[in-house]
Protein backbone atom coordinates (compact mmCIF):
# COMPACT_ATOMS: atom_id res chain seq x y z
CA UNK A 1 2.57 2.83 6.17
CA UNK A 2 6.20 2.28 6.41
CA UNK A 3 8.52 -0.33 4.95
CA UNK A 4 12.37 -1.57 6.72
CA UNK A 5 15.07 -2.06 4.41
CA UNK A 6 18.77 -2.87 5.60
CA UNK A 7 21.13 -0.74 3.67
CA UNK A 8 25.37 -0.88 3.85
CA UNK A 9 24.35 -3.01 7.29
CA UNK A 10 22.33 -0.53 8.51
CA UNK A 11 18.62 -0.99 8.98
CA UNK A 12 16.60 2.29 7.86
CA UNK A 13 12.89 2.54 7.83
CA UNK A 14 11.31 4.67 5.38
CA UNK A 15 7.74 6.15 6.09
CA UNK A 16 4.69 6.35 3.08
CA UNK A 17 2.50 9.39 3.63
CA UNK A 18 -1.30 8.45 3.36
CA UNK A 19 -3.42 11.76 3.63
CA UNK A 20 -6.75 9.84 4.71
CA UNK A 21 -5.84 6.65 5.65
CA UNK A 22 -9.27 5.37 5.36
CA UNK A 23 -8.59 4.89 1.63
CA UNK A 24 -5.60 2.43 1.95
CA UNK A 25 -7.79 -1.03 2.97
CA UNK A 26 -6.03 -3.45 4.97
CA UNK A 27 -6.41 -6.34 2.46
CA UNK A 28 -3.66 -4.02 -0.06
CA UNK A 29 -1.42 -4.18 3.33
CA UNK A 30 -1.66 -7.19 3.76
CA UNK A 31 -0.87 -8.49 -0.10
CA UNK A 32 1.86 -6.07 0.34
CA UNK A 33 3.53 -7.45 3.56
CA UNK A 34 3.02 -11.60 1.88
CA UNK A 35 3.58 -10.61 -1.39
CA UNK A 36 6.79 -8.75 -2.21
CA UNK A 37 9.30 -11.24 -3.82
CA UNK A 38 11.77 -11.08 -1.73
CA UNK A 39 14.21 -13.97 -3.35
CA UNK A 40 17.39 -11.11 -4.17
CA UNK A 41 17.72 -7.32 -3.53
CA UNK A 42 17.33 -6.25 -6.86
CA UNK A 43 13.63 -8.30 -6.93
CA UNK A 44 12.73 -6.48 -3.58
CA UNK A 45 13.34 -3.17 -4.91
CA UNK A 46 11.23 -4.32 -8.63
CA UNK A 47 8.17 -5.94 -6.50
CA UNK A 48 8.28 -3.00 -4.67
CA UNK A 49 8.17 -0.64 -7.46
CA UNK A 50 5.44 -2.39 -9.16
CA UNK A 51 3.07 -2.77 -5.86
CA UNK A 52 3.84 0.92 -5.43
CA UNK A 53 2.25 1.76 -8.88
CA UNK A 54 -0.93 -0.93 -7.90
CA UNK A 55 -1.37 0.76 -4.69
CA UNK A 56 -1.67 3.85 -5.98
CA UNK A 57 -4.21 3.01 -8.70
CA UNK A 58 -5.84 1.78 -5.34
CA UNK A 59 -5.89 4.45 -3.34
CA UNK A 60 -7.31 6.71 -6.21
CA UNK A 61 -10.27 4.05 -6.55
CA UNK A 62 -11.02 4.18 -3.42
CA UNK A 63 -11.44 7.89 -3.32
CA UNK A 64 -13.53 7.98 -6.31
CA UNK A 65 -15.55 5.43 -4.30
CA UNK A 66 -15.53 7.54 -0.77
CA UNK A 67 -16.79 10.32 -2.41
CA UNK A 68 -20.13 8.92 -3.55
CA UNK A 69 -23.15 9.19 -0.61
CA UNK A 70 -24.41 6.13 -2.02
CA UNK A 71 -21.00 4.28 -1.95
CA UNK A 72 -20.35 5.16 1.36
CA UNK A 73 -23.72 4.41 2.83
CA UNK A 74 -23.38 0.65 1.43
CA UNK A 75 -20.14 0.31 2.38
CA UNK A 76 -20.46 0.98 6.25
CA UNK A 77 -21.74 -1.73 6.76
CA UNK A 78 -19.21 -3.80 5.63
């Protein structure tokens, strides 16, 4: 997962290591990409801060979830 921000006029991309990438569901992405105020600089870097936190809460869920047989029996499917 990676995010673009222009800095001094530059544009730099900056790159978000995900170890199993299964964990990190598209629908987070997605709310990510739409959902980062993006009205000023200073809210871009504060919705970005606070989505970090989310996804990370996320991503630990998801684990707990992935490593339950059950879990991920019901889940293929889906």
């Amino acid at each position: 997962m990676s995010i673009e921000i222009v800095k001094d006029g530059d544009l730099q991309k900056i790159n978000f290591r995900v170890k199993n990438r299964r964990v990190l569901r598209e629908e987070v992405k997605e709310k990510l990409k739409w959902g980062v105020d993006r009205s000023s600089p200073s809210n871009k870097i504060r919705d970005l801060m606070g989505w970090t936190k989310d996804i990370m809460k996320d991503i630990a869920y998801q684990q707990k979830i992935l490593k339950n047989p059950v879990a991920i029996l019901l889940t293929k499917g889906w």
